[in-house]
Each structure stands twice: as C-alpha cells, then as structure tokens.
N, C-alpha and C. Protein backbone atom coordinates (compact mmCIF):
# COMPACT_ATOMS: atom_id res chain seq x y z
N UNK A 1 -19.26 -27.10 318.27
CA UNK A 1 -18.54 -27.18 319.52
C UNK A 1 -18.05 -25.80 319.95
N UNK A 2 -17.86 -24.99 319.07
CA UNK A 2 -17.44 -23.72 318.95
C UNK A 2 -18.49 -22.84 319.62
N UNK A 3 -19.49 -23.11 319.42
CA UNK A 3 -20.77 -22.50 319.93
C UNK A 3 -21.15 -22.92 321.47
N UNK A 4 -20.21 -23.94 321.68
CA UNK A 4 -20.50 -24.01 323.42
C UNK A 4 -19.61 -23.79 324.21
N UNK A 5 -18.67 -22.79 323.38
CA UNK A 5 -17.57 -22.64 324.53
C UNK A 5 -16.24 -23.18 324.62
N UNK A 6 -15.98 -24.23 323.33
CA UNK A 6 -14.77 -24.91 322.92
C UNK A 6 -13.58 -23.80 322.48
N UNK A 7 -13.13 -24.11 322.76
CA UNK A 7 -11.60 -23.76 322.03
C UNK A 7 -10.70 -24.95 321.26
N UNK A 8 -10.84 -24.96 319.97
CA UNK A 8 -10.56 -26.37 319.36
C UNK A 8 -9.69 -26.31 319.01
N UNK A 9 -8.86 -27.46 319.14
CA UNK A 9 -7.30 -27.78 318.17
C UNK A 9 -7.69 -29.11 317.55
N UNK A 10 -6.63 -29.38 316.84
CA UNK A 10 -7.16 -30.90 315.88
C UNK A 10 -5.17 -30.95 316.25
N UNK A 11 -4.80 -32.71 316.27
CA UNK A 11 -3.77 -33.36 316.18
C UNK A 11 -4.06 -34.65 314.99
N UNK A 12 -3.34 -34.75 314.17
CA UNK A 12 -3.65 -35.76 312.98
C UNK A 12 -2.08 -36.28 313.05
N UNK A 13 -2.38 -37.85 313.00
CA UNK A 13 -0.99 -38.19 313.06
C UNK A 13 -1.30 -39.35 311.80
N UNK A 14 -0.16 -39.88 310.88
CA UNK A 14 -0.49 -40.41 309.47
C UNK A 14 0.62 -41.29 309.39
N UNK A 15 0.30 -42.25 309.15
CA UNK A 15 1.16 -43.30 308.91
C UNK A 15 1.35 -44.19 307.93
N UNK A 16 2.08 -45.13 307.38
CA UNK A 16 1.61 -46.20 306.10
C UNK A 16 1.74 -47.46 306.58
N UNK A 17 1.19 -48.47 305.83
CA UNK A 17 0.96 -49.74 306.17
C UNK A 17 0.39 -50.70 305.05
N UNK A 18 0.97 -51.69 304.87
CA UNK A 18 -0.14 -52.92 304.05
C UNK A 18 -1.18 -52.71 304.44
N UNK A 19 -2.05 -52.91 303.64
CA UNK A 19 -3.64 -52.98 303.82
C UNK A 19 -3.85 -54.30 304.30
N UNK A 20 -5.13 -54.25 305.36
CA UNK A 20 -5.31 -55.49 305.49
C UNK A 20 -6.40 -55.70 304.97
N UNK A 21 -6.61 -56.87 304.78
CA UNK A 21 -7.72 -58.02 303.53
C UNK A 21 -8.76 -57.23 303.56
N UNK A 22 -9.55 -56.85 304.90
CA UNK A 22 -11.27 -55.78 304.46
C UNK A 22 -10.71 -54.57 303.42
N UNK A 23 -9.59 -54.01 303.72
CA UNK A 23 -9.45 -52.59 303.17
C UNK A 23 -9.29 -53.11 301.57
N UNK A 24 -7.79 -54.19 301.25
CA UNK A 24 -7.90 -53.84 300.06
C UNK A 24 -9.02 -54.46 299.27
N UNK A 25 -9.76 -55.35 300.06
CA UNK A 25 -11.90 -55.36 299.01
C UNK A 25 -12.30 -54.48 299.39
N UNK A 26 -12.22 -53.64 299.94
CA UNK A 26 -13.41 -52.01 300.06
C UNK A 26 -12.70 -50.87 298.98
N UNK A 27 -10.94 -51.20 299.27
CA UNK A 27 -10.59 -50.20 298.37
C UNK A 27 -9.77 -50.72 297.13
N UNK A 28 -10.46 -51.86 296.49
CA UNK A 28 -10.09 -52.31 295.15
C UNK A 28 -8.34 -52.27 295.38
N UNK A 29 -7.87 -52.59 296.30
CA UNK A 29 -6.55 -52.97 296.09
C UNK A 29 -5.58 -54.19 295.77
N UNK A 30 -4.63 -54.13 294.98
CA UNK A 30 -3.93 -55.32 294.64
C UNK A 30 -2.61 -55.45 296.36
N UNK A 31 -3.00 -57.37 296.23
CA UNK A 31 -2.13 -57.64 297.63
C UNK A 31 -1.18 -56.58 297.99
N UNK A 32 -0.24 -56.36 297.17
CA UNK A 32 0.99 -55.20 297.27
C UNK A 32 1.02 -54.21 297.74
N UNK A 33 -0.29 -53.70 297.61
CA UNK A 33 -0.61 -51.91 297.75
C UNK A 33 -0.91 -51.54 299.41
N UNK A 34 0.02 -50.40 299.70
CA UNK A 34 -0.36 -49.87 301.17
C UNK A 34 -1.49 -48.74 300.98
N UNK A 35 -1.70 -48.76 302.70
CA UNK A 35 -3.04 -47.59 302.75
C UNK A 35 -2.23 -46.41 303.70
N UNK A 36 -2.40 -45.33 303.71
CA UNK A 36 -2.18 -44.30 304.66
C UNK A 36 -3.34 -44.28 305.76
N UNK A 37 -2.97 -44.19 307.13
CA UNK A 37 -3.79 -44.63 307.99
C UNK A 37 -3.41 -43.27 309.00
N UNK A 38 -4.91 -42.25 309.32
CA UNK A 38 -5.13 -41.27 309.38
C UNK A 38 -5.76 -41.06 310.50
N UNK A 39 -5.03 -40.52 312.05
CA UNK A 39 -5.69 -40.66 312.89
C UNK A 39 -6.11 -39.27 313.38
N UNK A 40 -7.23 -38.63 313.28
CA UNK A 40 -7.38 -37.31 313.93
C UNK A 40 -8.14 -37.18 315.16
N UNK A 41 -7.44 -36.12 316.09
CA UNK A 41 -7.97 -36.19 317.30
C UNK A 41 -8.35 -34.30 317.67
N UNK A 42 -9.67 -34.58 318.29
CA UNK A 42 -9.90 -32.90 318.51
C UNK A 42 -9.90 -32.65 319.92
N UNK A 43 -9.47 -31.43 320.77
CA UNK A 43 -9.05 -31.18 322.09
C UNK A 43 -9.61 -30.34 322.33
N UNK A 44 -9.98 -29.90 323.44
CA UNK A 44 -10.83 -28.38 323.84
C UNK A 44 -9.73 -27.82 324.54
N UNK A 45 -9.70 -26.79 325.10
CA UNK A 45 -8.97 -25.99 325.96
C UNK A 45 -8.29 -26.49 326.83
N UNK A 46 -8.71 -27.41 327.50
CA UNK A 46 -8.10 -28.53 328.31
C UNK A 46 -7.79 -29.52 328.12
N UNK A 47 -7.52 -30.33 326.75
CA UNK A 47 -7.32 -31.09 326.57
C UNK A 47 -7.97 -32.29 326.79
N UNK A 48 -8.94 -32.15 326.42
CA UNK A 48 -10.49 -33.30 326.57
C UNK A 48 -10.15 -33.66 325.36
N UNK A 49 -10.45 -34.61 324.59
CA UNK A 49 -10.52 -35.29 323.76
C UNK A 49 -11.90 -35.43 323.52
N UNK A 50 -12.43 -34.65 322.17
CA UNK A 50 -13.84 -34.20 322.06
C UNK A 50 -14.23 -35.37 320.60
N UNK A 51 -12.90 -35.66 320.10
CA UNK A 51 -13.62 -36.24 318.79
C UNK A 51 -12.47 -37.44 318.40
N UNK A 52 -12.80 -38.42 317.66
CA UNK A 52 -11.58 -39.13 317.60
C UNK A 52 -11.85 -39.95 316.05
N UNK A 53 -11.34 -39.42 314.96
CA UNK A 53 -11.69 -39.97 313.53
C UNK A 53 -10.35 -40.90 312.90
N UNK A 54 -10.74 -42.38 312.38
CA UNK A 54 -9.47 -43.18 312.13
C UNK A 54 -10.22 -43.06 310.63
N UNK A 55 -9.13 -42.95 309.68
CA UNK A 55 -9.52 -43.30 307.88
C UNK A 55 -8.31 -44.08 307.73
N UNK A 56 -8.22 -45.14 306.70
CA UNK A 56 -7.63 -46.05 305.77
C UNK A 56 -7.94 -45.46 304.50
N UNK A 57 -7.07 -44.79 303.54
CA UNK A 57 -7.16 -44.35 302.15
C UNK A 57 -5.98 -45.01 301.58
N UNK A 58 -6.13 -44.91 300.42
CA UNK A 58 -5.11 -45.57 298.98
C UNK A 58 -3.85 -44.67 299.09
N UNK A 59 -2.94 -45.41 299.86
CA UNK A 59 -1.57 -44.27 299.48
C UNK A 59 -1.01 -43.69 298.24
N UNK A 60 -1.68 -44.37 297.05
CA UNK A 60 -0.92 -44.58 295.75
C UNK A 60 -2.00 -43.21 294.76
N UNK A 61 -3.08 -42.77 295.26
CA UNK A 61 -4.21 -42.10 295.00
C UNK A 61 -4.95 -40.86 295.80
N UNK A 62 -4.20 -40.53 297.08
CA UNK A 62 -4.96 -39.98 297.97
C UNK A 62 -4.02 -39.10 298.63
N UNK A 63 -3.68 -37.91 298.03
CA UNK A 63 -2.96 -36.58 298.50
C UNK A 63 -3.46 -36.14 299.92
N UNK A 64 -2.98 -35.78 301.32
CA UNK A 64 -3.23 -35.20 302.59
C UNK A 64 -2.76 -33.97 302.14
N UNK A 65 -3.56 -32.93 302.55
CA UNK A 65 -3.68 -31.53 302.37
C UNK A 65 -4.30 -31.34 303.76
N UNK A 66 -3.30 -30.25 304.52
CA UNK A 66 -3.40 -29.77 305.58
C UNK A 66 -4.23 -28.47 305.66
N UNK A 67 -4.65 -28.03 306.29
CA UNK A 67 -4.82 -26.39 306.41
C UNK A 67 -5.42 -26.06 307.37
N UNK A 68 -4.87 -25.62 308.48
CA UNK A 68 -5.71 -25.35 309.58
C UNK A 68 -5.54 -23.86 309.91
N UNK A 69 -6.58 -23.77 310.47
CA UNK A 69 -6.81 -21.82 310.71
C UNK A 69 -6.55 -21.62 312.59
C-alpha cells in the first residue's frame, strides 16, 4: 500500500469477553475461559479505511505486543 502512495496508520482497539461456543471448540476452551477480541483498522492519509482485521485469541495464553514504527 506503501508503494501506491499510502501513508499508513493502524488503530487496534482490544477488549475481553466470554467466548462464544464456535471460539471455545476452535480454541480448546473450558466454558469459563474469556478471549481477547482484537480489532485492527488501517487508514491512509485521509482516513479511508484500507483494511479491517477482527481476531478472537485465548486471554489466558496470548500476550499483545505492540510496536509500531
């Protein structure tokens, strides 16, 4: 995107929650267990909304590590 002229930012906003029934059979979870629910969004210069990524991971297993340049 960079190569056509983008100017990129990323916004990630993260939240917790019970898992619901697909997640905890995809992610071997017991009823109890929450997921961190991971919404990232990418912007161009103007604020277009170029990309839009949702993840459900294991809160109890799954460190968020930031690092943006």
């Amino acid at each position: 995107m960079t190569d056509a002229g983008h100017i990129l930012r990323w916004e990630d906003t993260v939240s917790e929650r019970a898992a619901e029934s697909e997640e905890r059979t995809r992610l071997a979870l017991a009823s109890d267990q929450h997921v961190l629910l991971i919404w990232r969004r990418c912007y161009d210069q103007e604020d277009r909304i170029l990309e839009v990524t949702r993840r459900a991971i294991r809160a109890d297993r799954s460190p968020v590590v930031y690092r943006y340049e």
